[in-house]
PDB file of N, CA and C in Angstrom:
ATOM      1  N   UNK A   1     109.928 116.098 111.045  1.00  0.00           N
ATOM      2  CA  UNK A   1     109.469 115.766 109.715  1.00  0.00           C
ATOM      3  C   UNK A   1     109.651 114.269 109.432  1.00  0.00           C
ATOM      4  N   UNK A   2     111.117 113.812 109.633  1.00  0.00           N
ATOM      5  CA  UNK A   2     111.084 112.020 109.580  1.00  0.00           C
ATOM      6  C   UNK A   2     110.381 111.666 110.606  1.00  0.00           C
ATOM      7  N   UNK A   3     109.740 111.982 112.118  1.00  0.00           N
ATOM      8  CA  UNK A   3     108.791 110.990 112.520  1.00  0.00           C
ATOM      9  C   UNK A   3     107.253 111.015 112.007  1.00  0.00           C
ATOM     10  N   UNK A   4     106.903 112.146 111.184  1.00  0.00           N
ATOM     11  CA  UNK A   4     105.562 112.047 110.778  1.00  0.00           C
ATOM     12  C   UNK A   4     105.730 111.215 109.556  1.00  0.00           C
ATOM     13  N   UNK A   5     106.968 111.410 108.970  1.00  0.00           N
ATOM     14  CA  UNK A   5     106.705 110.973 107.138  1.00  0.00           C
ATOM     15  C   UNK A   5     106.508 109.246 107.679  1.00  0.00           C
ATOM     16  N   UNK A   6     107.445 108.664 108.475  1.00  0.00           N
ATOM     17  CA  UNK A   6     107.740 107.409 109.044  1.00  0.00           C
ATOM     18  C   UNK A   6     106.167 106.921 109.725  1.00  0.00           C
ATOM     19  N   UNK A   7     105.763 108.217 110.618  1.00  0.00           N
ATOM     20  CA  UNK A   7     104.418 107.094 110.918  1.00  0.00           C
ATOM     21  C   UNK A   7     103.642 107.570 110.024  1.00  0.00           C
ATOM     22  N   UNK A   8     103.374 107.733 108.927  1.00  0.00           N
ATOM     23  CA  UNK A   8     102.301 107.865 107.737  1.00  0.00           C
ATOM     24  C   UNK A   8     102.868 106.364 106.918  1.00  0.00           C
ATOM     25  N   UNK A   9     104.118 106.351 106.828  1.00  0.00           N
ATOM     26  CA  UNK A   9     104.467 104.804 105.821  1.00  0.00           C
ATOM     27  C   UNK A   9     104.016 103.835 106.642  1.00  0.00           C
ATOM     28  N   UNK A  10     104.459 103.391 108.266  1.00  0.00           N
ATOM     29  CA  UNK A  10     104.389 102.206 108.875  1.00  0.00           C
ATOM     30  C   UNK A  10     102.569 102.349 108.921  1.00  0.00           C
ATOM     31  N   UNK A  11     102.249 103.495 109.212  1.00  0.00           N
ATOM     32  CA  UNK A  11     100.413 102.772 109.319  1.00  0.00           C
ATOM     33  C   UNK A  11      99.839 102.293 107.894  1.00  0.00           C
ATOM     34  N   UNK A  12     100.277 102.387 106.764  1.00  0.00           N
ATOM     35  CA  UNK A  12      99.749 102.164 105.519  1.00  0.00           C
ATOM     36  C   UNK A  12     100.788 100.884 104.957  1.00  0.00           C
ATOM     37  N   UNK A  13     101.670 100.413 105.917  1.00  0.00           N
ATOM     38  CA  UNK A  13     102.339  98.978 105.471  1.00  0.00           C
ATOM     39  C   UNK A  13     102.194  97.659 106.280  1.00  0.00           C
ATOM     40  N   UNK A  14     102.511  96.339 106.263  1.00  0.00           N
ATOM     41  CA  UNK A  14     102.855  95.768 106.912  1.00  0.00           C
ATOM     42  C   UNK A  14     103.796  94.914 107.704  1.00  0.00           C
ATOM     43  N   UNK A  15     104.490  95.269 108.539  1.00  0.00           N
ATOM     44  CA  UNK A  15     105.891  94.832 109.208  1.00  0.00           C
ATOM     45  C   UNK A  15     106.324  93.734 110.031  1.00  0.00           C
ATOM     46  N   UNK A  16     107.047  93.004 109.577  1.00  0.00           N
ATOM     47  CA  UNK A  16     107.551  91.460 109.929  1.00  0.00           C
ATOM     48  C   UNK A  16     107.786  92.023 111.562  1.00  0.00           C
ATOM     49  N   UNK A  17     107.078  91.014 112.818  1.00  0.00           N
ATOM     50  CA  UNK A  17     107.377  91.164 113.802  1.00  0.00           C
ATOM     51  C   UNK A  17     107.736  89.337 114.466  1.00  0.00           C
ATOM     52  N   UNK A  18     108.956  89.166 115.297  1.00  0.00           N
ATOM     53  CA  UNK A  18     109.403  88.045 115.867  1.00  0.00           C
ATOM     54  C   UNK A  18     108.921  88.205 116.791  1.00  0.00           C
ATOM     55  N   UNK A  19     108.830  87.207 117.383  1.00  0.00           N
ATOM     56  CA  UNK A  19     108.663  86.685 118.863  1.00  0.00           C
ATOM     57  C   UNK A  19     109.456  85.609 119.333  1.00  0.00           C
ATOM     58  N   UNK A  20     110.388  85.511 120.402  1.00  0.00           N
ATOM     59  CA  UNK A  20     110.438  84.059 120.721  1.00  0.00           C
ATOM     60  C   UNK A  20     109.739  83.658 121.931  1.00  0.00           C
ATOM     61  N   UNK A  21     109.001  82.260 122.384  1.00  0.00           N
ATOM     62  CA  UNK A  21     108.374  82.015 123.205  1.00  0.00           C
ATOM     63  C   UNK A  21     109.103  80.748 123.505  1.00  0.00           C
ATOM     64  N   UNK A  22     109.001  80.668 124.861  1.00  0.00           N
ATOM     65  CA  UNK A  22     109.960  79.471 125.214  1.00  0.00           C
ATOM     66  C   UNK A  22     108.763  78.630 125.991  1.00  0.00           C
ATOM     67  N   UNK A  23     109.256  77.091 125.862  1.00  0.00           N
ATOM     68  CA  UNK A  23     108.215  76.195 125.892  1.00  0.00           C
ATOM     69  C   UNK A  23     109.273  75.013 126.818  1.00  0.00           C
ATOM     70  N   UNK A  24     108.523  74.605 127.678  1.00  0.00           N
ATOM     71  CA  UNK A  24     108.886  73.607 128.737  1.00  0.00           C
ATOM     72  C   UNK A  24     110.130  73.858 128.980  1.00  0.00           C
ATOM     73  N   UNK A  25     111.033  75.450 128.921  1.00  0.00           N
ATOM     74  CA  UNK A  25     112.200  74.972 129.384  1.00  0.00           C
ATOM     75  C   UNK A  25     112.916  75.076 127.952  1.00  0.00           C
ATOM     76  N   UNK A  26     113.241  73.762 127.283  1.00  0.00           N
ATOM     77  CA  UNK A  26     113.894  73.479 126.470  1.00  0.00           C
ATOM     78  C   UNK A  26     113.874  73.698 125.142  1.00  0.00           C
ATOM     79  N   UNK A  27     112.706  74.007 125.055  1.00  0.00           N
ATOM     80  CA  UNK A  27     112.509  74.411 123.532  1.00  0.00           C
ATOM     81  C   UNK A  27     112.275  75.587 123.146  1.00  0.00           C
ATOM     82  N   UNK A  28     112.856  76.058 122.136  1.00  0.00           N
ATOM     83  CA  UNK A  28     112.848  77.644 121.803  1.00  0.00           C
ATOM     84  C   UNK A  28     111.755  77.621 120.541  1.00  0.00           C
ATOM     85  N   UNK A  29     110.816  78.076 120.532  1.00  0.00           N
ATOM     86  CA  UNK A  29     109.827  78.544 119.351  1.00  0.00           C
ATOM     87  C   UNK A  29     109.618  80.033 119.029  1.00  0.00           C
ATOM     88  N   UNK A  30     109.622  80.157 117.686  1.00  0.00           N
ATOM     89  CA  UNK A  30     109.684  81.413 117.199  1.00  0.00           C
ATOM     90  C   UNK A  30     109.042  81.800 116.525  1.00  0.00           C
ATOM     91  N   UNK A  31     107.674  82.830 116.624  1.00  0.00           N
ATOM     92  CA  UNK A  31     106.560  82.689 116.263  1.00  0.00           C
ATOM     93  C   UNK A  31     106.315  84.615 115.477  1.00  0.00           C
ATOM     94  N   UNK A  32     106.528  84.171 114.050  1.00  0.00           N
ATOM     95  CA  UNK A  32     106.156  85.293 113.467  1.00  0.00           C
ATOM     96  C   UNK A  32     104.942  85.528 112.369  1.00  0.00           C
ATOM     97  N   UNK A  33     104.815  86.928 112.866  1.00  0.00           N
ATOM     98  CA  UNK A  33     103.524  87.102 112.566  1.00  0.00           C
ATOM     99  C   UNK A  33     103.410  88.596 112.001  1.00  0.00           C
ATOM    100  N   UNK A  34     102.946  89.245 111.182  1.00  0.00           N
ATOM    101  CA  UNK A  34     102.594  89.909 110.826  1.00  0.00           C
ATOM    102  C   UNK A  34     101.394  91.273 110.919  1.00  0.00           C
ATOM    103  N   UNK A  35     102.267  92.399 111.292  1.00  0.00           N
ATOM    104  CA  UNK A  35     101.590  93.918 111.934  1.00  0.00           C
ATOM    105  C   UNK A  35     100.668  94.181 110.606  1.00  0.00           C
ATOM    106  N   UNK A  36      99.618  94.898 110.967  1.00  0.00           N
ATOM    107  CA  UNK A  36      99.148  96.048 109.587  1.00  0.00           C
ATOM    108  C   UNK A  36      99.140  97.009 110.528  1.00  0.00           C
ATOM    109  N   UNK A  37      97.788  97.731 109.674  1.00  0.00           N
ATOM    110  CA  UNK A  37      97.405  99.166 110.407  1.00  0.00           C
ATOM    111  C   UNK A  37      96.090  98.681 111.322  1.00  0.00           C
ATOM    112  N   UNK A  38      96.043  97.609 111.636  1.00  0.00           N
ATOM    113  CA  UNK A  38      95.006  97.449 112.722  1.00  0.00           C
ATOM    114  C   UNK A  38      93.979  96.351 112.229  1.00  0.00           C
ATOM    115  N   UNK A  39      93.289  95.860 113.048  1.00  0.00           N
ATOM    116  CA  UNK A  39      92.469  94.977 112.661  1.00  0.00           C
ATOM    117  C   UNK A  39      91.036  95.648 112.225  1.00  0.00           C
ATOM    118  N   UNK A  40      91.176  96.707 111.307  1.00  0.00           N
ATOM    119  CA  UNK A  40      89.984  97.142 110.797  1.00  0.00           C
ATOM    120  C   UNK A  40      89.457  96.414 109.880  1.00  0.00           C
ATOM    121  N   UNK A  41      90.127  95.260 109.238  1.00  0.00           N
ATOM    122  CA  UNK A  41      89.277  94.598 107.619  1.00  0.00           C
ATOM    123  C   UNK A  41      87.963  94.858 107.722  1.00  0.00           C
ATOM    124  N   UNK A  42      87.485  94.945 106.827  1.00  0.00           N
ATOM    125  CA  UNK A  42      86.625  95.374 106.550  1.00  0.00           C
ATOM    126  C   UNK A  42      85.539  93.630 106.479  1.00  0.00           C
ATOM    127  N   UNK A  43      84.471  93.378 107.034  1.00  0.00           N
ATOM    128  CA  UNK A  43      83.890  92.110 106.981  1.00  0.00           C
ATOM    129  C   UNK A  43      83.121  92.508 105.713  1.00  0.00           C
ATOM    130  N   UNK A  44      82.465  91.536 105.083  1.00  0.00           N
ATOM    131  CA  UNK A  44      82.109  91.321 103.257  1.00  0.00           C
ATOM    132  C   UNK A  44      80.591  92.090 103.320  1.00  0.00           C
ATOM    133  N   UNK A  45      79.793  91.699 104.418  1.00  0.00           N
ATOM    134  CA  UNK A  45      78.567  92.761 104.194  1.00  0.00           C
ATOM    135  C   UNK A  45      78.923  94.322 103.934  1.00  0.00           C
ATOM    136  N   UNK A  46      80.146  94.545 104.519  1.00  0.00           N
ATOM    137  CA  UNK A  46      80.185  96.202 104.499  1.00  0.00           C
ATOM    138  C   UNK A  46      80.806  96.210 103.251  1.00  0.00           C
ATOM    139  N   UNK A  47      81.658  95.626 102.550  1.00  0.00           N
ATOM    140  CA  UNK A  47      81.993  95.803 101.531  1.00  0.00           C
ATOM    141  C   UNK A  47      80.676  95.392 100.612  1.00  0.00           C
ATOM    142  N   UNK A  48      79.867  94.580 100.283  1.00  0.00           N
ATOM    143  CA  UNK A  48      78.862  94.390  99.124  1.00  0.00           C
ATOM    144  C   UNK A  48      78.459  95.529  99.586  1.00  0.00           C
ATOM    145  N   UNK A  49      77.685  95.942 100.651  1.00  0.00           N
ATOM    146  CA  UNK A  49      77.185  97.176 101.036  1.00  0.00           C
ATOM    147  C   UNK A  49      77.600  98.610  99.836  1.00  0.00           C
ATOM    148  N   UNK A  50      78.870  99.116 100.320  1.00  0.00           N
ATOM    149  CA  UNK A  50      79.395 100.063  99.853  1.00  0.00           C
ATOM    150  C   UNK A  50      79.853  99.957  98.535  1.00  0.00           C
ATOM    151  N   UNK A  51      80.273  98.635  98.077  1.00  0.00           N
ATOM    152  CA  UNK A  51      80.428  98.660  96.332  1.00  0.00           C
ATOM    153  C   UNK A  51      79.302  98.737  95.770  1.00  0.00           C
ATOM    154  N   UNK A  52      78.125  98.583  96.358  1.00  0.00           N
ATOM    155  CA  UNK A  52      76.697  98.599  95.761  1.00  0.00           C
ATOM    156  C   UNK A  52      76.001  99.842  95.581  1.00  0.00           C
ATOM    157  N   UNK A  53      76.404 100.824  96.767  1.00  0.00           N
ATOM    158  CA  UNK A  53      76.112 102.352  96.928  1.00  0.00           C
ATOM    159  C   UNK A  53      76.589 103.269  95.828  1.00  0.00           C
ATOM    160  N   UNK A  54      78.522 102.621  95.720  1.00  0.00           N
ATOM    161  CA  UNK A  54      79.031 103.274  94.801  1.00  0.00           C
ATOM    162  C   UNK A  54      78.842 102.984  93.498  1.00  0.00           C
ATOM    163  N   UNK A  55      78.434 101.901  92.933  1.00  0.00           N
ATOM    164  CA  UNK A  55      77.323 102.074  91.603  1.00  0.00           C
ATOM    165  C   UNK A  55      76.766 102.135  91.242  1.00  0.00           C
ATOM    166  N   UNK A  56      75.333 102.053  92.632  1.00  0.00           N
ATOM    167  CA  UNK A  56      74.052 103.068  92.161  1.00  0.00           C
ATOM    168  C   UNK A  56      74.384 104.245  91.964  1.00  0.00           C
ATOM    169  N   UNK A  57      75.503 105.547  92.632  1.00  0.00           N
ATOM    170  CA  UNK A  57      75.896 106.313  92.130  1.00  0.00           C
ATOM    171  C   UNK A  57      76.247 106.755  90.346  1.00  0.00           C
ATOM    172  N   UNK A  58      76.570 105.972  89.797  1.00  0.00           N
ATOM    173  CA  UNK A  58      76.909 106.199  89.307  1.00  0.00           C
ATOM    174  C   UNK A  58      75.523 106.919  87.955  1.00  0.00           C
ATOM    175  N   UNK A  59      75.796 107.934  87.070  1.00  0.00           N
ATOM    176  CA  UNK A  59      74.411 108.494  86.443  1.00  0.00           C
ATOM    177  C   UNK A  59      73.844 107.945  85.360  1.00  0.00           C
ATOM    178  N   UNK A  60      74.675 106.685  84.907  1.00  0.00           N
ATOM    179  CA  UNK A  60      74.105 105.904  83.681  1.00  0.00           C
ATOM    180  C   UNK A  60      73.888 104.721  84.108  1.00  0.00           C
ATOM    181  N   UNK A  61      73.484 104.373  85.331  1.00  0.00           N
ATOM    182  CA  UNK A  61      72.287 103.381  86.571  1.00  0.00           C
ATOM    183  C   UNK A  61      71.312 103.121  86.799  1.00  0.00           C
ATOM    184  N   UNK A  62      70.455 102.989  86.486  1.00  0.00           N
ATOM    185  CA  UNK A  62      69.198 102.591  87.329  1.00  0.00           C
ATOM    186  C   UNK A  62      69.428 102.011  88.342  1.00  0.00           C
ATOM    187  N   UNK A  63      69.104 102.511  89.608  1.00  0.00           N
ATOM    188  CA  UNK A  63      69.730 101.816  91.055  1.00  0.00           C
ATOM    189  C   UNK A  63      68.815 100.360  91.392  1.00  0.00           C
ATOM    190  N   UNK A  64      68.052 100.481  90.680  1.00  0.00           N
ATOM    191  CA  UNK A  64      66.668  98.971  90.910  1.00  0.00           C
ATOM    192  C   UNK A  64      67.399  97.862  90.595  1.00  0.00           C
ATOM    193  N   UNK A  65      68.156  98.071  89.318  1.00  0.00           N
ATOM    194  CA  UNK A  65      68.964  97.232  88.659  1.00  0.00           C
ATOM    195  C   UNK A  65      69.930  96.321  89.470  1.00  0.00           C
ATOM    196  N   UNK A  66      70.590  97.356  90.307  1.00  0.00           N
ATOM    197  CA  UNK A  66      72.414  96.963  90.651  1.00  0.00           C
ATOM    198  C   UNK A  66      71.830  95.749  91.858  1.00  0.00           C
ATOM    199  N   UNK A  67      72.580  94.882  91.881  1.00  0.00           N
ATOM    200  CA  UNK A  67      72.327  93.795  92.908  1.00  0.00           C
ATOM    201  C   UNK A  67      73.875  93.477  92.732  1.00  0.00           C
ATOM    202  N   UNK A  68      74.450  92.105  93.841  1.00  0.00           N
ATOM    203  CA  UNK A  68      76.020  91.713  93.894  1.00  0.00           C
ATOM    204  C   UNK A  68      76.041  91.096  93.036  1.00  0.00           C
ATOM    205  N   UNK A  69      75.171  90.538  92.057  1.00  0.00           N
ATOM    206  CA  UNK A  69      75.483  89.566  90.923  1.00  0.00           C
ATOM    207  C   UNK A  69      75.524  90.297  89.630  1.00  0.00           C
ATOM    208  N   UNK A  70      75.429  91.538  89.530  1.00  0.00           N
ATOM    209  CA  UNK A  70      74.787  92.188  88.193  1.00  0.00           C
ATOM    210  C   UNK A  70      76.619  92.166  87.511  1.00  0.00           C
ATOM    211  N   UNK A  71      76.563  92.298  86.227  1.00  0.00           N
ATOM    212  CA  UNK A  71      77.667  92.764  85.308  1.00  0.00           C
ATOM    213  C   UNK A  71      77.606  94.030  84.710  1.00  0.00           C
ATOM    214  N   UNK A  72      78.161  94.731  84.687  1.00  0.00           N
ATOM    215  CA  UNK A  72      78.375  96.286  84.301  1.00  0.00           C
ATOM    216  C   UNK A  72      78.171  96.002  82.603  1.00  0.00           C
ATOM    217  N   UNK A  73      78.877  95.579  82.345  1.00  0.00           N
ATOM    218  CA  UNK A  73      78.295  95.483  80.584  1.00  0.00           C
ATOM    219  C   UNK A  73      77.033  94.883  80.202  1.00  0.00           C
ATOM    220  N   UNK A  74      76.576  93.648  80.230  1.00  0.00           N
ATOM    221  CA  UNK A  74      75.797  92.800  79.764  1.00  0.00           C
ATOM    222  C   UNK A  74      74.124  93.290  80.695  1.00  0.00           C
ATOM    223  N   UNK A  75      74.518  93.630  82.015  1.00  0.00           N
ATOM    224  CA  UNK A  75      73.239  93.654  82.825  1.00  0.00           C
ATOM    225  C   UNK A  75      72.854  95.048  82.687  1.00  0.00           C
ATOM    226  N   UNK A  76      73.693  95.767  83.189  1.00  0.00           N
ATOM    227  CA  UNK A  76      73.637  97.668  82.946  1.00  0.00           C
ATOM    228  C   UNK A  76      74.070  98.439  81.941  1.00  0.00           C
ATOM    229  N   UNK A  77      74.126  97.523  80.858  1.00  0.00           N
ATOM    230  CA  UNK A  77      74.407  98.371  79.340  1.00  0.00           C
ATOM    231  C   UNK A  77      75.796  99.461  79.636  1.00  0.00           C
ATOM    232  N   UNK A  78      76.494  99.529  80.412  1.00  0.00           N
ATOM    233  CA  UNK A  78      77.629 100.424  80.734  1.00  0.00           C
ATOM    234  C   UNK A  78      78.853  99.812  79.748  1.00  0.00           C
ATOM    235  N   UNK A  79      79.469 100.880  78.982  1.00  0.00           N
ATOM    236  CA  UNK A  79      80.930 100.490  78.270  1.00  0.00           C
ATOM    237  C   UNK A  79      81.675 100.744  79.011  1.00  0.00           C
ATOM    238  N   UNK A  80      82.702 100.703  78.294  1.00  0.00           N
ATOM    239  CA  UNK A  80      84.191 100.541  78.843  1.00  0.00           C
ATOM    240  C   UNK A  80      85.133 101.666  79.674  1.00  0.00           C
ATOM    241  N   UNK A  81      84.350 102.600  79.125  1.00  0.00           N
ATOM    242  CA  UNK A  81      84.432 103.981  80.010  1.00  0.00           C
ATOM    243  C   UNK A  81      84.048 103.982  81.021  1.00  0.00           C
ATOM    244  N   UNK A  82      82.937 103.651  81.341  1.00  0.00           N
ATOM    245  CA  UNK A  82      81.725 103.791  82.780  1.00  0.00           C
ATOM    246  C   UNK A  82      82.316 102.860  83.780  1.00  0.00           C
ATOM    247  N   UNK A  83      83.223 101.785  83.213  1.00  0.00           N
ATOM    248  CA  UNK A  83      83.669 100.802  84.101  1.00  0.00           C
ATOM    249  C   UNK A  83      84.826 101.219  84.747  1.00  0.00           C
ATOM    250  N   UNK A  84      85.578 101.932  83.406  1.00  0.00           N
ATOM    251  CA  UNK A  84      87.087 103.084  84.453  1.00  0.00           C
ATOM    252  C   UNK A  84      86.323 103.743  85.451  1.00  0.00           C
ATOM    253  N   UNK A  85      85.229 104.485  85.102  1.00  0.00           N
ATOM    254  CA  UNK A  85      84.979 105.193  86.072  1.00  0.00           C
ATOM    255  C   UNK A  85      84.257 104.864  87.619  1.00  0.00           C
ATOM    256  N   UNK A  86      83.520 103.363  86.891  1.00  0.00           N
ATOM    257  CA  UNK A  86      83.022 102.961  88.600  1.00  0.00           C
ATOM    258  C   UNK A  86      84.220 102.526  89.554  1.00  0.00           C
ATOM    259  N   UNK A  87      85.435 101.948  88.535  1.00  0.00           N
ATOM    260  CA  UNK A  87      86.382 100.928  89.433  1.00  0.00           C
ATOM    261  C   UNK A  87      87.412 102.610  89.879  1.00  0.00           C
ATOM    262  N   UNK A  88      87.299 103.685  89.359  1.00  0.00           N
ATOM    263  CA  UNK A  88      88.285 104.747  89.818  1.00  0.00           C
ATOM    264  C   UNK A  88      87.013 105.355  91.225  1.00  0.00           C
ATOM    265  N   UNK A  89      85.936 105.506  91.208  1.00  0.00           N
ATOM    266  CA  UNK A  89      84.825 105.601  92.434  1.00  0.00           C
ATOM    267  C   UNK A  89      85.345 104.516  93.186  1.00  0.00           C
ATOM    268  N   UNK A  90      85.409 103.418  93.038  1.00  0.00           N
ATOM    269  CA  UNK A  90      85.572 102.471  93.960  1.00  0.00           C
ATOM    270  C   UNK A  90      87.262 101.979  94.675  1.00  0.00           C
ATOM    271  N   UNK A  91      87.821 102.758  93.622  1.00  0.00           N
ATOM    272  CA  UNK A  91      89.471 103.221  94.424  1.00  0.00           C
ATOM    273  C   UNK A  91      88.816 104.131  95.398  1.00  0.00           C
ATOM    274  N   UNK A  92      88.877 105.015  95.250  1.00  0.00           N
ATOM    275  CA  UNK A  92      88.367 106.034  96.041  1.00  0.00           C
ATOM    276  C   UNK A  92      87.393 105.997  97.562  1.00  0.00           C
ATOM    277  N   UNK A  93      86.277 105.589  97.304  1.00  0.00           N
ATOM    278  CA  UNK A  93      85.618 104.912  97.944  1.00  0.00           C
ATOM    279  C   UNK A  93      86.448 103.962  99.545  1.00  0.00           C
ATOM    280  N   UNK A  94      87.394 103.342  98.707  1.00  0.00           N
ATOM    281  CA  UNK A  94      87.745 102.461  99.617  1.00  0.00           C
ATOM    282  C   UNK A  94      89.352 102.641  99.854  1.00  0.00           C
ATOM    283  N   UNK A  95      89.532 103.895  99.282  1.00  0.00           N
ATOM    284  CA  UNK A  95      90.427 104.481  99.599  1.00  0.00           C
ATOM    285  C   UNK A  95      92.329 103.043  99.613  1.00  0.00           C
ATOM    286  N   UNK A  96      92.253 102.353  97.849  1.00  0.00           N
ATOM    287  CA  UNK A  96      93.291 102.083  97.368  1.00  0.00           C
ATOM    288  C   UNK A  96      93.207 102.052  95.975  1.00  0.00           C
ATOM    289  N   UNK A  97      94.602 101.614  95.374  1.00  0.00           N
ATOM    290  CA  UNK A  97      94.472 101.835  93.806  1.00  0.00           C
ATOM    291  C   UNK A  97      94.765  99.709  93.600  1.00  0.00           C
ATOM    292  N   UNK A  98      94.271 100.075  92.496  1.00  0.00           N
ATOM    293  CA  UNK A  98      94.041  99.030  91.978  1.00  0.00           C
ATOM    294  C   UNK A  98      94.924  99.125  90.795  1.00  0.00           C
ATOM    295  N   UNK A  99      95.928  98.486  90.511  1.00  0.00           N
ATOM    296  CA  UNK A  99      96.814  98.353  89.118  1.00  0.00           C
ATOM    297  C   UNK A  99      95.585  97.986  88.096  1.00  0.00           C
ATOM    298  N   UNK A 100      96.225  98.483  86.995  1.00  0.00           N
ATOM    299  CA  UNK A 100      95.018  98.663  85.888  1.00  0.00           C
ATOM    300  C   UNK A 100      95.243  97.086  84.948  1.00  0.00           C
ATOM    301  N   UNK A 101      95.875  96.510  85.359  1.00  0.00           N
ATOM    302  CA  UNK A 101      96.322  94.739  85.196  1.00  0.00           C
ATOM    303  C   UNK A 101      94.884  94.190  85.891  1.00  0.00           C
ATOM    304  N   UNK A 102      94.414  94.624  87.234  1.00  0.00           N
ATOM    305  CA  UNK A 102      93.544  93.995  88.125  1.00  0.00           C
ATOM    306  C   UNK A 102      92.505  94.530  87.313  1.00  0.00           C
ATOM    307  N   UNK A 103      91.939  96.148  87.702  1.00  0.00           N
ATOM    308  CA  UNK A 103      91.101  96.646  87.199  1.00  0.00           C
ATOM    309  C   UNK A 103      90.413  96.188  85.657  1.00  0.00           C
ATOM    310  N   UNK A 104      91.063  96.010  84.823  1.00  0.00           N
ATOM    311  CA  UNK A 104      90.617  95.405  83.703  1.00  0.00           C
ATOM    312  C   UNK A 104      89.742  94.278  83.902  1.00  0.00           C
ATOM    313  N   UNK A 105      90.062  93.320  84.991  1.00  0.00           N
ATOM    314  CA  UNK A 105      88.870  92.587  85.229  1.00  0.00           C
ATOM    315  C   UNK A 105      87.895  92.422  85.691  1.00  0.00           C
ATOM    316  N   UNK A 106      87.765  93.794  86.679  1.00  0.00           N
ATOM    317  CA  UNK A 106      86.617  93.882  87.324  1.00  0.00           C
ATOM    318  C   UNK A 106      85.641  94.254  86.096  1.00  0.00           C
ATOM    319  N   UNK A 107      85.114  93.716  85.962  1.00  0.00           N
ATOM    320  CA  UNK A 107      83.756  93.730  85.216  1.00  0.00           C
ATOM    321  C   UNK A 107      82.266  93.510  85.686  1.00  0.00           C
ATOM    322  N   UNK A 108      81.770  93.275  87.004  1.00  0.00           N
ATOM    323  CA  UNK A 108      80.863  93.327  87.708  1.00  0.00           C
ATOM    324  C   UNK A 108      80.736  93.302  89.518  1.00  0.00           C
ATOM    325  N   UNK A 109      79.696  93.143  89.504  1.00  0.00           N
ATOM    326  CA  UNK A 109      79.824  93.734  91.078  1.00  0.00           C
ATOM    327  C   UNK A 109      80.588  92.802  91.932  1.00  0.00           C
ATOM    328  N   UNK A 110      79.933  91.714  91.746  1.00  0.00           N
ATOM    329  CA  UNK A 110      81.038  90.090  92.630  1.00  0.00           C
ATOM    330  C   UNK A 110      82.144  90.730  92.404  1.00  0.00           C
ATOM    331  N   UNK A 111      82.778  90.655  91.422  1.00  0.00           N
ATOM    332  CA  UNK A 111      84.430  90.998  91.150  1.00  0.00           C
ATOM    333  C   UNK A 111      84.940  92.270  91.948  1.00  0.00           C
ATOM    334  N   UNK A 112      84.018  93.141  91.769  1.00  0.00           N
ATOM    335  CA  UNK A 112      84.544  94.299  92.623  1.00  0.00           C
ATOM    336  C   UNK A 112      84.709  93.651  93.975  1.00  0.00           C
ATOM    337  N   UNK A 113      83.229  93.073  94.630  1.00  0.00           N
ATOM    338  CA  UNK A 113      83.227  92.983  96.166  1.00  0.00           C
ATOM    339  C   UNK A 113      84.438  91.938  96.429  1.00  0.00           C
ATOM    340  N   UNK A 114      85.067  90.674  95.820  1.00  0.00           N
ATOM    341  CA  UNK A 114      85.783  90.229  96.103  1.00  0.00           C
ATOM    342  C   UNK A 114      87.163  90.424  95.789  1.00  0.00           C
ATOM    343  N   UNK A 115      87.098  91.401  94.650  1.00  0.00           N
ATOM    344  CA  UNK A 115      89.186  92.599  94.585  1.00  0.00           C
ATOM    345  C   UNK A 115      89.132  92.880  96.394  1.00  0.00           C
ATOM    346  N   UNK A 116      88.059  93.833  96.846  1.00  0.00           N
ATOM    347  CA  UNK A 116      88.130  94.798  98.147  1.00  0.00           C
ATOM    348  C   UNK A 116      88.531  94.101  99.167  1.00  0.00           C
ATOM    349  N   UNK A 117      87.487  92.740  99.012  1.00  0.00           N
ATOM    350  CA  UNK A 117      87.204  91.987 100.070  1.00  0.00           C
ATOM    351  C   UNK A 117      88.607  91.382 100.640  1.00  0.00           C
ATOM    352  N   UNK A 118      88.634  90.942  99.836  1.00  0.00           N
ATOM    353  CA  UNK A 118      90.146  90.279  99.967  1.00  0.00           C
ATOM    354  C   UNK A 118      91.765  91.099 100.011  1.00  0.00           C
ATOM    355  N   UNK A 119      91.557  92.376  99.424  1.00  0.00           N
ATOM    356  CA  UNK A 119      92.908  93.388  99.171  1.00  0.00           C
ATOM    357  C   UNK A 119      92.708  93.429 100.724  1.00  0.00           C
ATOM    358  N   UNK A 120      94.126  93.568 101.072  1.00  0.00           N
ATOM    359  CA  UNK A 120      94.585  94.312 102.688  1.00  0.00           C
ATOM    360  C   UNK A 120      94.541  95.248 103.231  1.00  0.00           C
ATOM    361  N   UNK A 121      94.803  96.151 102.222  1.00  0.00           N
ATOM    362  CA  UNK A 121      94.954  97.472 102.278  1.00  0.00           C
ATOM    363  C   UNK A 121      93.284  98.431 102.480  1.00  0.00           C
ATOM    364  N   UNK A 122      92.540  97.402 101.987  1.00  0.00           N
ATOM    365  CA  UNK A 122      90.901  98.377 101.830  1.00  0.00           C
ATOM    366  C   UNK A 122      90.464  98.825 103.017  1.00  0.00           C
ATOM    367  N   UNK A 123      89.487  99.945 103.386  1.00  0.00           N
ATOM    368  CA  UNK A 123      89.571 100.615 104.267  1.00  0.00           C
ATOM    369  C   UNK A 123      87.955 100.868 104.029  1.00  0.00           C
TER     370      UNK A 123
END
């Protein structure tokens, strides 16, 4: 039971790893660097991609509309509700949570693609 609970935490964290490498002999260098769960990041086409899917989804959309520049309020007439609900699709979606400190600012699609783009954790 502790080696499954343990490898479910270490693949969903990231863990300080040392190295020392020795150089001409005399010099000791120590070169740390940082594990995740793999070099999956996600590159930015697949993310505009999929934040774009997940709000044409959504049923108060017109999918013609949604482009990476659009704003959920001003461009797609969506309130404040519709926006919990695209940015809780788009937890989901990409499978992390977003503190509702962050979430409050996503207010259009750029903002979404660059929370994902940039979070570590997105998948």
């Amino acid at each position: 039971m502790a080696s499954v609970l343990r490898a479910a935490i270490t693949n969903h964290i990231r863990l300080p790893v040392s190295q020392t490498l020795a150089l001409n002999a005399s010099k000791l260098w120590t070169v740390r660097s940082m594990s995740s769960h793999g070099d999956d990041h996600l590159d930015k086409s697949q993310v505009i991609d999929r934040v774009l899917e997940v709000v044409k989804s959504h049923p108060k959309i017109d999918p013609s509309k949604v482009t990476p520049d659009v704003h959920f309020q001003k461009d797609l007439g969506l309130d404040s509700l519709d926006t919990v609900e695209i940015v809780m699709a788009l937890e989901e979606e990409f499978k992390l949570e977003i503190p509702d400190k962050e979430a409050d600012k996503i207010d259009s699609c750029g903002l979404a693609i660059e929370y994902i783009y940039n979070h570590p954790m997105s998948s």
